[in-house]
Protein backbone atom coordinates (compact mmCIF):
# COMPACT_ATOMS: atom_id res chain seq x y z
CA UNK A 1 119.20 84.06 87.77
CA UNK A 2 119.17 85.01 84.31
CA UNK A 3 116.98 81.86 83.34
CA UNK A 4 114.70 82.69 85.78
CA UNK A 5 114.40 86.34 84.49
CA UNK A 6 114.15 84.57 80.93
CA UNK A 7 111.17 82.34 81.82
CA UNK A 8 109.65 84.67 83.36
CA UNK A 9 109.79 87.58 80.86
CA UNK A 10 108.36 84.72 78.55
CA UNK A 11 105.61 84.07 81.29
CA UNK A 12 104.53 87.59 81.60
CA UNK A 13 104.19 87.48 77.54
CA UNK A 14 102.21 84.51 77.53
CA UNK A 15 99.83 85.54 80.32
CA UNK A 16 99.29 88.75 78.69
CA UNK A 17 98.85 87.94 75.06
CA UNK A 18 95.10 88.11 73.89
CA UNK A 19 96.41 84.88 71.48
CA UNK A 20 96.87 82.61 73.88
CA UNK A 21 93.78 83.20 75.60
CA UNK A 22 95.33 82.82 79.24
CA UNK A 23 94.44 85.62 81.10
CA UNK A 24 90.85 85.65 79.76
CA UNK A 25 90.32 82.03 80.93
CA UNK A 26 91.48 82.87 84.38
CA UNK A 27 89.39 85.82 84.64
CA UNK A 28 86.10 84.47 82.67
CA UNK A 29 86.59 80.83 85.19
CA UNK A 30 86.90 83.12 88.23
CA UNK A 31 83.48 84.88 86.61
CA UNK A 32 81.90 81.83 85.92
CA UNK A 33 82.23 79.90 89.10
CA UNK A 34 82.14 82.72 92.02
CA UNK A 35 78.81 82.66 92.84
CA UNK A 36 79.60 79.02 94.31
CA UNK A 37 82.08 80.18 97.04
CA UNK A 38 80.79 81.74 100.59
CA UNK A 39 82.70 84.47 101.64
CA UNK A 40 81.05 84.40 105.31
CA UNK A 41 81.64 80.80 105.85
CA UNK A 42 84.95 79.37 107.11
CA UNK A 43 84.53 76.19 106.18
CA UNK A 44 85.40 75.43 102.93
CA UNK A 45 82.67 72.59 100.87
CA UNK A 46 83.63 69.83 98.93
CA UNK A 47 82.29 71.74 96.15
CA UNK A 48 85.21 74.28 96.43
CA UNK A 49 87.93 71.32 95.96
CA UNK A 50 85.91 70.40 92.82
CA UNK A 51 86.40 73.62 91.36
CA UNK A 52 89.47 73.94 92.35
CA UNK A 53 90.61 70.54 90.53
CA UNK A 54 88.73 71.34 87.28
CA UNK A 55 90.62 75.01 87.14
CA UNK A 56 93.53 73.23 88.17
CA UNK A 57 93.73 70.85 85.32
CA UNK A 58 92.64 73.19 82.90
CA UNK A 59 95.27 75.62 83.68
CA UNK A 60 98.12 72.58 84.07
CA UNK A 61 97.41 71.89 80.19
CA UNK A 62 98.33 75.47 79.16
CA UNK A 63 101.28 75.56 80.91
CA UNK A 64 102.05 72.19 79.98
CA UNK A 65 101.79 73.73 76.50
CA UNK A 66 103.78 76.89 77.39
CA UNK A 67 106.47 74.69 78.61
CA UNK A 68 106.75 72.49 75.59
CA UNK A 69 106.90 75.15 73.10
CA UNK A 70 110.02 76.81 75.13
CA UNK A 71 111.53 73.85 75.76
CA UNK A 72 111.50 74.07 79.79
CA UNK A 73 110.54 70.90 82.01
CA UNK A 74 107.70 71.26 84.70
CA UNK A 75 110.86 70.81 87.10
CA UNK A 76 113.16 73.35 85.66
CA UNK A 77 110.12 75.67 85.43
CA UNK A 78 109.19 75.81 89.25
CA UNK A 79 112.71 75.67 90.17
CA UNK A 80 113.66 78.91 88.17
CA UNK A 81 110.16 80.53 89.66
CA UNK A 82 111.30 80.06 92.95
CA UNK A 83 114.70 81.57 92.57
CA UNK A 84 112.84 84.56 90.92
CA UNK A 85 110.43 84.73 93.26
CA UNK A 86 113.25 84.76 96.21
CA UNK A 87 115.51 87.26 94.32
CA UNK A 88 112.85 89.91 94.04
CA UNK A 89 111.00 91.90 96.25
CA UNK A 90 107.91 92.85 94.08
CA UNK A 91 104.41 92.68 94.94
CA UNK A 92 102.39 89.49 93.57
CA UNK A 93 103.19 89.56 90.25
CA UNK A 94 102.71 86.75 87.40
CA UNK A 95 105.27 84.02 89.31
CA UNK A 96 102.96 84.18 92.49
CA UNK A 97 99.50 84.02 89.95
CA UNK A 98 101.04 80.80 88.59
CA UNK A 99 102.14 79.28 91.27
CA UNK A 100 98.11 80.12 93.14
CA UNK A 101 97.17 77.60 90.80
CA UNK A 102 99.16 75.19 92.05
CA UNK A 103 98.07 75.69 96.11
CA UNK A 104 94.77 75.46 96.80
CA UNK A 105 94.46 78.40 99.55
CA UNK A 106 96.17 80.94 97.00
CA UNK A 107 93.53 79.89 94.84
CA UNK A 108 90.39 80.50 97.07
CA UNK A 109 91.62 83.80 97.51
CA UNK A 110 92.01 84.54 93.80
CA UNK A 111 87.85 83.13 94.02
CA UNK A 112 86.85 85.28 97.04
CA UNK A 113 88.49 88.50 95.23
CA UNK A 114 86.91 87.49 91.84
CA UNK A 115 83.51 88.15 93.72
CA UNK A 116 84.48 90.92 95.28
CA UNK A 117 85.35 92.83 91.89
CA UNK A 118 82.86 90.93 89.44
């Protein structure tokens, strides 16, 4: 557990760090593409999935990047996030953000609440 609490103390620092642009992406992608997404219709339109990809493979690069420069594989990474995630009993902190990215429901949620607060 203590490489999980490693990588993710180095997660947390990444997210956060004005340098690395991270969280500003998130939020000014969320900003930028809100107005697309319903939040009175169930379905969900092709155009959604679009979005989703483009954030998607944005987002995979800068991890990608993050993971390189520590020295972590994508593999080790989600394994060690999953043991972290199981171990604690926090709210939905950074491990559950990045892994959103990676599930396409977490992520329309992350859009529907982005036009609720912007």
């Amino acid at each position: 557990l203590a490489m999980a609490e490693e990588i993710v103390a180095k997660l947390e620092q990444w997210f956060m760090d004005d340098s690395s642009g991270v969280e500003s992406f998130v939020e000014d992608f969320a900003r930028a593409h809100k107005d697309v997404f319903d939040l009175d219709q169930e379905e969900n339109k092709q155009e959604y999935m679009q979005i989703y990809n483009d954030f998607q493979s944005k987002f995979e690069s800068k991890l990608e990047a993050f993971l390189k420069d520590n020295g972590y594989t994508a593999e080790q990474f989600v394994a060690e996030c999953k043991k972290y995630q199981a171990s604690t009993q926090s709210g939905f902190g950074i491990v559950d953000v990045i892994l959103a990215t990676l599930e396409y429901d977490l992520f329309l949620e992350m859009m529907r609440d982005a036009k609720r607060r912007f």
